[in-house]
C-alpha atoms as a PDB file:
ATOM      1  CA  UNK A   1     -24.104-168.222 -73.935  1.00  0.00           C
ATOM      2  CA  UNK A   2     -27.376-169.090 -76.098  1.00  0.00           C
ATOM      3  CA  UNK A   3     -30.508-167.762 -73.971  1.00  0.00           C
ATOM      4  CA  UNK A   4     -31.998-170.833 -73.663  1.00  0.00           C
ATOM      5  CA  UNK A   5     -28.726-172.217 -71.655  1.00  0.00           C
ATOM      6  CA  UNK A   6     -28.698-168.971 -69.893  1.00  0.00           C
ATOM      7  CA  UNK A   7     -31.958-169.438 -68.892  1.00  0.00           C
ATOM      8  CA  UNK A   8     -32.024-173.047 -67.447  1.00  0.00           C
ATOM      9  CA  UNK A   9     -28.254-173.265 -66.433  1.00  0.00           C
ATOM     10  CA  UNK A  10     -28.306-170.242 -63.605  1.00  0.00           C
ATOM     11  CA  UNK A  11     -28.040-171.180 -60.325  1.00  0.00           C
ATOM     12  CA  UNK A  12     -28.471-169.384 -56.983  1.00  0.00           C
ATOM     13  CA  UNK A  13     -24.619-169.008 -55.876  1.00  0.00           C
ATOM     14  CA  UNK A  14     -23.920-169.049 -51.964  1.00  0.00           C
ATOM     15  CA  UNK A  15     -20.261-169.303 -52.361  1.00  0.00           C
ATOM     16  CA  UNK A  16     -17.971-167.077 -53.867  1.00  0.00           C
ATOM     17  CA  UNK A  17     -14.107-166.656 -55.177  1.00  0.00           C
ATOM     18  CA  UNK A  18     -12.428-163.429 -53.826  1.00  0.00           C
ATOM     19  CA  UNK A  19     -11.897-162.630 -57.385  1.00  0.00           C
ATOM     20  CA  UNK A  20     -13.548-158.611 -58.072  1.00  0.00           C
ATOM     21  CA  UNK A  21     -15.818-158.547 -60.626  1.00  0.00           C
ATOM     22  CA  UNK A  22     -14.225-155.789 -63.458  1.00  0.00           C
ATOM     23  CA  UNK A  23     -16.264-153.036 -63.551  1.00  0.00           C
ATOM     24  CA  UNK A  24     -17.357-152.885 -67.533  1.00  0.00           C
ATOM     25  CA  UNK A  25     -19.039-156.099 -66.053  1.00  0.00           C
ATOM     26  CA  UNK A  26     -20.843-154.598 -63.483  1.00  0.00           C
ATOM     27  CA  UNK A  27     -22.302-151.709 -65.202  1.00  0.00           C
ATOM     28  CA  UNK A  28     -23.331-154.066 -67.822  1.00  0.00           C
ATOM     29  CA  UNK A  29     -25.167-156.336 -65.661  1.00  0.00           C
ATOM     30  CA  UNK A  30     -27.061-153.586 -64.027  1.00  0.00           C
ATOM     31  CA  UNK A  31     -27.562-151.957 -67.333  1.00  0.00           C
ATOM     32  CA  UNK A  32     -29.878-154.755 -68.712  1.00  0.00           C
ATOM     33  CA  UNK A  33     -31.729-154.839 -65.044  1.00  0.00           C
ATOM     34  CA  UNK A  34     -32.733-151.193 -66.730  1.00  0.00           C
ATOM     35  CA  UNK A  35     -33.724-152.945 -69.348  1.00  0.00           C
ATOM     36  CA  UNK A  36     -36.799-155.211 -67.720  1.00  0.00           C
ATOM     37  CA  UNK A  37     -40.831-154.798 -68.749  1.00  0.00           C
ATOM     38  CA  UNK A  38     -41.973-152.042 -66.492  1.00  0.00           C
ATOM     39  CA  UNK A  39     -45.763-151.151 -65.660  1.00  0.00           C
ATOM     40  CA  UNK A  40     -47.002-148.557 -67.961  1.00  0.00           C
ATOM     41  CA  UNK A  41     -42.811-148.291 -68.513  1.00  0.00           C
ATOM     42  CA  UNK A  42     -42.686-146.201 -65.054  1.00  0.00           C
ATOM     43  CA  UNK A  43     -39.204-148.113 -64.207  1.00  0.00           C
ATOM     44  CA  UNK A  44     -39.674-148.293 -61.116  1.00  0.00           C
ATOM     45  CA  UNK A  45     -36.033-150.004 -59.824  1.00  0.00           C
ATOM     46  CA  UNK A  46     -33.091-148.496 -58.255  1.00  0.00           C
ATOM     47  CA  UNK A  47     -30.040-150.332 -58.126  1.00  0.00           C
ATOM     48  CA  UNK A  48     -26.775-149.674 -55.582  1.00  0.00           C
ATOM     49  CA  UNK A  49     -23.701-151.893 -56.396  1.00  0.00           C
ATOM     50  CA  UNK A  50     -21.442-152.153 -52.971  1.00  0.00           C
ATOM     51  CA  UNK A  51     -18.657-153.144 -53.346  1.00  0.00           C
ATOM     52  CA  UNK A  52     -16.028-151.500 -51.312  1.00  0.00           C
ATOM     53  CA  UNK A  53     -14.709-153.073 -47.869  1.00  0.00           C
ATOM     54  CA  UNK A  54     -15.793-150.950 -46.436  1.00  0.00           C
ATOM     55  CA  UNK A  55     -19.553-150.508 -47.478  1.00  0.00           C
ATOM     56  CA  UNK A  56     -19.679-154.711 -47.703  1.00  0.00           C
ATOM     57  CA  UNK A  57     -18.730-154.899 -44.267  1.00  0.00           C
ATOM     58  CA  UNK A  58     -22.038-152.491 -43.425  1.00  0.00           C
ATOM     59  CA  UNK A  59     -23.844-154.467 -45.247  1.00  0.00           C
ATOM     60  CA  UNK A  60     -22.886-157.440 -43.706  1.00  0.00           C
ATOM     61  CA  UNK A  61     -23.504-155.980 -40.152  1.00  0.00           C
ATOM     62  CA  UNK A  62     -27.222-155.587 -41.084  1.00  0.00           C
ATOM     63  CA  UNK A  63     -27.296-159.074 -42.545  1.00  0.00           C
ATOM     64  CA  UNK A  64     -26.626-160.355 -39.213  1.00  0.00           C
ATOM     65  CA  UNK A  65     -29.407-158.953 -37.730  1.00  0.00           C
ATOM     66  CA  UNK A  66     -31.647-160.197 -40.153  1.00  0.00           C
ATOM     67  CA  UNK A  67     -29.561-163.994 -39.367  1.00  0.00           C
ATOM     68  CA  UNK A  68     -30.774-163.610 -35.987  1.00  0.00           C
ATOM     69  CA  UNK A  69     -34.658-162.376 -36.649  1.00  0.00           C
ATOM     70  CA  UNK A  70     -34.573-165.101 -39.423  1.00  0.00           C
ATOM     71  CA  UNK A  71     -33.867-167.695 -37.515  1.00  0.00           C
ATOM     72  CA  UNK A  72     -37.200-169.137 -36.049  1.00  0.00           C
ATOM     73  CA  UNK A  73     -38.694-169.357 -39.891  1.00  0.00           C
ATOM     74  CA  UNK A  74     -35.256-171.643 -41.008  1.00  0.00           C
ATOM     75  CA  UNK A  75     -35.989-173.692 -38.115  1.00  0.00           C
ATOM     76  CA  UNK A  76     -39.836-174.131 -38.992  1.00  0.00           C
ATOM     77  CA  UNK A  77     -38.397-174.598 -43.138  1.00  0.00           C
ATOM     78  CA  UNK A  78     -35.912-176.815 -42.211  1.00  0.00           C
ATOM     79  CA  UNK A  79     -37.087-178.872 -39.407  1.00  0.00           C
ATOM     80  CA  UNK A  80     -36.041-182.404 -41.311  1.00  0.00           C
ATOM     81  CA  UNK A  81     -32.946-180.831 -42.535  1.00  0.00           C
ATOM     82  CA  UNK A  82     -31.714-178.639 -39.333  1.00  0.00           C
ATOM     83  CA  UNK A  83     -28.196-178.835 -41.019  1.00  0.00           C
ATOM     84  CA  UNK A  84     -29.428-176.293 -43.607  1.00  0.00           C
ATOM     85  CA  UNK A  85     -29.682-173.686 -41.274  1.00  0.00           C
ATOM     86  CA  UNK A  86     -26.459-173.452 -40.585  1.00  0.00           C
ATOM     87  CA  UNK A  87     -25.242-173.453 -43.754  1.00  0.00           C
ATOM     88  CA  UNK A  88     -28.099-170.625 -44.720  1.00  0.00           C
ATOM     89  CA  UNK A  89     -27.382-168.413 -41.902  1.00  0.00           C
ATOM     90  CA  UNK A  90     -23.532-168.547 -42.665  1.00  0.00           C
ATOM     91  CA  UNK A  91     -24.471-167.639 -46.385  1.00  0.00           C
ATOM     92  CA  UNK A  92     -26.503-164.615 -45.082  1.00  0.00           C
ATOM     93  CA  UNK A  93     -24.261-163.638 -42.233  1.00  0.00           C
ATOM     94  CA  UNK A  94     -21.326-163.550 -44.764  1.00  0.00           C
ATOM     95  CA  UNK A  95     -23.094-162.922 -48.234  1.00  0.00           C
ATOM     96  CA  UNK A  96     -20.426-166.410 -49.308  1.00  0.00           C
ATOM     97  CA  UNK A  97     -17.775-163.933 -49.924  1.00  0.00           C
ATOM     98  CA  UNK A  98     -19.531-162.376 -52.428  1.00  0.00           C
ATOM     99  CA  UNK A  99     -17.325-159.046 -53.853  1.00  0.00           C
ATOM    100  CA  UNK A 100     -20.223-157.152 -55.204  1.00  0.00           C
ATOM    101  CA  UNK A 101     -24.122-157.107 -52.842  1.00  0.00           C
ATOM    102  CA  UNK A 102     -26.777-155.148 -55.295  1.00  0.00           C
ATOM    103  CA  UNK A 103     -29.349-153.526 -53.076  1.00  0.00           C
ATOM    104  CA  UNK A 104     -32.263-152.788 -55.125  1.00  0.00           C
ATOM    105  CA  UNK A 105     -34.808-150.583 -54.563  1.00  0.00           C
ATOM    106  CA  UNK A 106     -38.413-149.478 -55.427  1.00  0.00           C
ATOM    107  CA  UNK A 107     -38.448-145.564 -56.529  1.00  0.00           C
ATOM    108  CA  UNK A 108     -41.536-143.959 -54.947  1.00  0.00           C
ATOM    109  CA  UNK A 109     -43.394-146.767 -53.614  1.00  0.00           C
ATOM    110  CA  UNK A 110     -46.525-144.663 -53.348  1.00  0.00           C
ATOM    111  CA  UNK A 111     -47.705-145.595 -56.577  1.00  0.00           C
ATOM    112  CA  UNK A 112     -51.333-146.408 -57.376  1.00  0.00           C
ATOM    113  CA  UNK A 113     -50.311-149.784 -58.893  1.00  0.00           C
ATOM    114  CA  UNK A 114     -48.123-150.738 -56.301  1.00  0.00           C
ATOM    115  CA  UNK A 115     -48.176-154.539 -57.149  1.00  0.00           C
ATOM    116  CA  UNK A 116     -47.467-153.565 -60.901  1.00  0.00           C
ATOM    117  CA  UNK A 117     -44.623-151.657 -59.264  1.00  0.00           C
ATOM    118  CA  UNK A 118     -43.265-154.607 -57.489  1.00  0.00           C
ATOM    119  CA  UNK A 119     -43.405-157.123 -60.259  1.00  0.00           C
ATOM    120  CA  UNK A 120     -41.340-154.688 -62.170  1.00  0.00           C
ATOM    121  CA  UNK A 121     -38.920-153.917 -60.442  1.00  0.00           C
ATOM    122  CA  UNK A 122     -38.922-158.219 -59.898  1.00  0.00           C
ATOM    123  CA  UNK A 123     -38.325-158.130 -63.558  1.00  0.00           C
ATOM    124  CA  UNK A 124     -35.613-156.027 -63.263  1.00  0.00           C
ATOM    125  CA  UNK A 125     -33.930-158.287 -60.599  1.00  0.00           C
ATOM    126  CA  UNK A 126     -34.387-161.283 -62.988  1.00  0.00           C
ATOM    127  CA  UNK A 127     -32.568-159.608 -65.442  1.00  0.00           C
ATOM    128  CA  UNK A 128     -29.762-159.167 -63.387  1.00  0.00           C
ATOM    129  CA  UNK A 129     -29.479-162.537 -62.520  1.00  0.00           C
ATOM    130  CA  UNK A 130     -29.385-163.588 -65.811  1.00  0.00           C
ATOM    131  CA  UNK A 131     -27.166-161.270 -67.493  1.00  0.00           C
ATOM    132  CA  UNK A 132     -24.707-162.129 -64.494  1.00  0.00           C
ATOM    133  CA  UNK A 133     -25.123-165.548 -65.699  1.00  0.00           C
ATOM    134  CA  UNK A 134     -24.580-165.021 -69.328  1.00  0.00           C
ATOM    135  CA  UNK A 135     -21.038-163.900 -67.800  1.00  0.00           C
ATOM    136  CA  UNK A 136     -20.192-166.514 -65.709  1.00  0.00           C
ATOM    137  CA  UNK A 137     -20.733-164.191 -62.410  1.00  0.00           C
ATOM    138  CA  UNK A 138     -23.141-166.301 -59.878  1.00  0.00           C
ATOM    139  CA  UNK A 139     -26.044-164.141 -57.905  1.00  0.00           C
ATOM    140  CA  UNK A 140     -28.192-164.988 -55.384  1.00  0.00           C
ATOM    141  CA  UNK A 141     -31.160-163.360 -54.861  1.00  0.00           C
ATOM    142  CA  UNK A 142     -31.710-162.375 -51.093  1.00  0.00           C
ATOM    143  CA  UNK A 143     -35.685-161.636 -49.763  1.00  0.00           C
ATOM    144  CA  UNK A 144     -35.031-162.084 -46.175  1.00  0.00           C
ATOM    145  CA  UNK A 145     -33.863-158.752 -45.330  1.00  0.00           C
ATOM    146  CA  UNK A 146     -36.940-157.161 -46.582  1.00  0.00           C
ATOM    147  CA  UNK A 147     -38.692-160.036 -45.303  1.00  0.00           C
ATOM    148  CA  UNK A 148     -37.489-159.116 -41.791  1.00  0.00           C
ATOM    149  CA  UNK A 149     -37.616-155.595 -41.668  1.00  0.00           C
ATOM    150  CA  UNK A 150     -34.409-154.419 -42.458  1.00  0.00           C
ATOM    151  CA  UNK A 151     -35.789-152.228 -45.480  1.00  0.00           C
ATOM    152  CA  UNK A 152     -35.227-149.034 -43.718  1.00  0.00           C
ATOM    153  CA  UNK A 153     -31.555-150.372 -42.661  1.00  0.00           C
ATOM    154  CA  UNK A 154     -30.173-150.647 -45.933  1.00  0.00           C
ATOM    155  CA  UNK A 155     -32.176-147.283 -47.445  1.00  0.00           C
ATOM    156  CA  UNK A 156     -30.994-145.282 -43.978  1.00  0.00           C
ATOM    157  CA  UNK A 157     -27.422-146.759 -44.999  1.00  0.00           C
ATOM    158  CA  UNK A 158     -27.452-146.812 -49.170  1.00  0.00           C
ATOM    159  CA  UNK A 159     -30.318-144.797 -50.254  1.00  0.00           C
ATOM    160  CA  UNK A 160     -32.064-142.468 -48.207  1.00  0.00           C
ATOM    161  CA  UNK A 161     -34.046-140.931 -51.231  1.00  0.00           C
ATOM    162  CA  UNK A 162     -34.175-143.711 -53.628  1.00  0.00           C
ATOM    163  CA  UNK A 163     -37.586-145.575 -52.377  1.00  0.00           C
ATOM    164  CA  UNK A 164     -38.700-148.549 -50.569  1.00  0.00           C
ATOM    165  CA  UNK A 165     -35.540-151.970 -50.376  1.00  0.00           C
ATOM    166  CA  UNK A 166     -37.138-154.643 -52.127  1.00  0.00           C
ATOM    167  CA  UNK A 167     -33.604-157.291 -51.895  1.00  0.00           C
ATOM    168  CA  UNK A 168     -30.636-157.436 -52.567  1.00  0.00           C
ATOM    169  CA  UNK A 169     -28.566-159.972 -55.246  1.00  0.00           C
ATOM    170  CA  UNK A 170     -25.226-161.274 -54.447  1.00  0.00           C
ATOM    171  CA  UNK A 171     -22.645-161.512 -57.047  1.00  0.00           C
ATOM    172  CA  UNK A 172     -19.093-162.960 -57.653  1.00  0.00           C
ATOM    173  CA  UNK A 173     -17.633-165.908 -59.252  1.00  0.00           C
ATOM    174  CA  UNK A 174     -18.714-169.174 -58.408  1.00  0.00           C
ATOM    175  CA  UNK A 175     -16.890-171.450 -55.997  1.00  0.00           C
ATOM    176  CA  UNK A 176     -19.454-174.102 -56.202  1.00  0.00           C
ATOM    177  CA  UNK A 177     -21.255-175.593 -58.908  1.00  0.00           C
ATOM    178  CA  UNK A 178     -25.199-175.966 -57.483  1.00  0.00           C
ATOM    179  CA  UNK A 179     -26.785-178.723 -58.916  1.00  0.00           C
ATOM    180  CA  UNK A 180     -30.437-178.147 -60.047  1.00  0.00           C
ATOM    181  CA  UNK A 181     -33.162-179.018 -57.876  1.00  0.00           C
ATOM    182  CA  UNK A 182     -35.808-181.210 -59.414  1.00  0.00           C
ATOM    183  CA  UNK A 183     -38.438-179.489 -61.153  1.00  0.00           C
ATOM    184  CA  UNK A 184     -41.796-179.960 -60.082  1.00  0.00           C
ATOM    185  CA  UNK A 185     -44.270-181.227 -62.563  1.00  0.00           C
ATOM    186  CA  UNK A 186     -47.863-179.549 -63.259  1.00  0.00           C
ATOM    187  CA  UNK A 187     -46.822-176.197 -63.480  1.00  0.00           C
ATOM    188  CA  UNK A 188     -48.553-175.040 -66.363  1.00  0.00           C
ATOM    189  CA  UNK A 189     -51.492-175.596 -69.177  1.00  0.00           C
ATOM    190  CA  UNK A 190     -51.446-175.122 -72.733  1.00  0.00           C
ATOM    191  CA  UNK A 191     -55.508-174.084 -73.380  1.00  0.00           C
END
């Protein structure tokens, strides 16, 4: 896939076939998240790829605490479209039946340029996504359980001494083709 395509074809994937990702796949995906712009090239990111039953199905058991905290901000989002919280907290209860969750994580999040930090190890996520992509393999990028406060779950659980959970990226084989949402006009200047 040209970059370009890559680029404005991906799609946030919230269903997934059973099908495992092969694991040359995998470590190539997360290899070019290690490739992202870091601040003053500190690399900030920490990646864990679950993907046994076993470790899915604890990660899964957090999620649906975070479905339940989460709740009151779907119903103020989607107050004309109530159907869409169903439908979201199903995706987060049950990750669509994604084989692989990436948990990533911010490596000593004590560091004087802590929003530097963050957009870095964003970068790094982004990556991800799009390498995924260039594969065929769909992601979804998840904020809510950091949003929620289920950080210290999933580094109690997956990485103890790895740093701060910043999200965590869902990824499998599409069983859904997303259409793109309509892009908003006004969203940038040429000085």
């Amino acid at each position: 896939m040209e970059t370009r395509e890559t680029l404005l074809t991906r799609r946030s994937v919230r269903r997934y076939k059973s099908d495992p990702i092969p694991e040359s796949d995998l470590r190539e995906i997360l290899e070019a998240g290690l490739y992202a712009p870091s601040a003053i090239n500190l690399q900030h990111w920490y990646f864990v790829a679950v993907q046994s039953p076993e470790a899915m199905e604890d990660v899964r058991q957090i999620m649906s605490g975070v479905v339940d905290k989460f709740l009151p901000v779907l119903e103020e989002r989607f107050a004309r479209n109530p159907e869409q919280i169903g439908i979201t907290n199903k995706f987060l209860s049950t990750l669509g039946g994604a084989p692989v969750c990436v948990l990533v994580f911010m490596l000593k999040p004590d560091y004087p340029d802590r929003d530097g930090a963050m957009q870095s190890v964003s970068a790094a996520i982004e990556n991800v996504l799009l390498a995924a992509w260039d594969k065929g393999i769909g992601s979804c990028w998840l904020s809510a359980p950091q949003r929620m406060g289920f950080g210290p779950a999933f580094q109690a659980r997956f990485a103890p001494d790895k740093g701060e959970f910043v999200a965590a990226i869902t990824l499998g084989y599409p069983d859904q083709q997303p259409k793109m949402p309509p892009r908003r006009e006004g969203r940038y200047t040429i000085v």
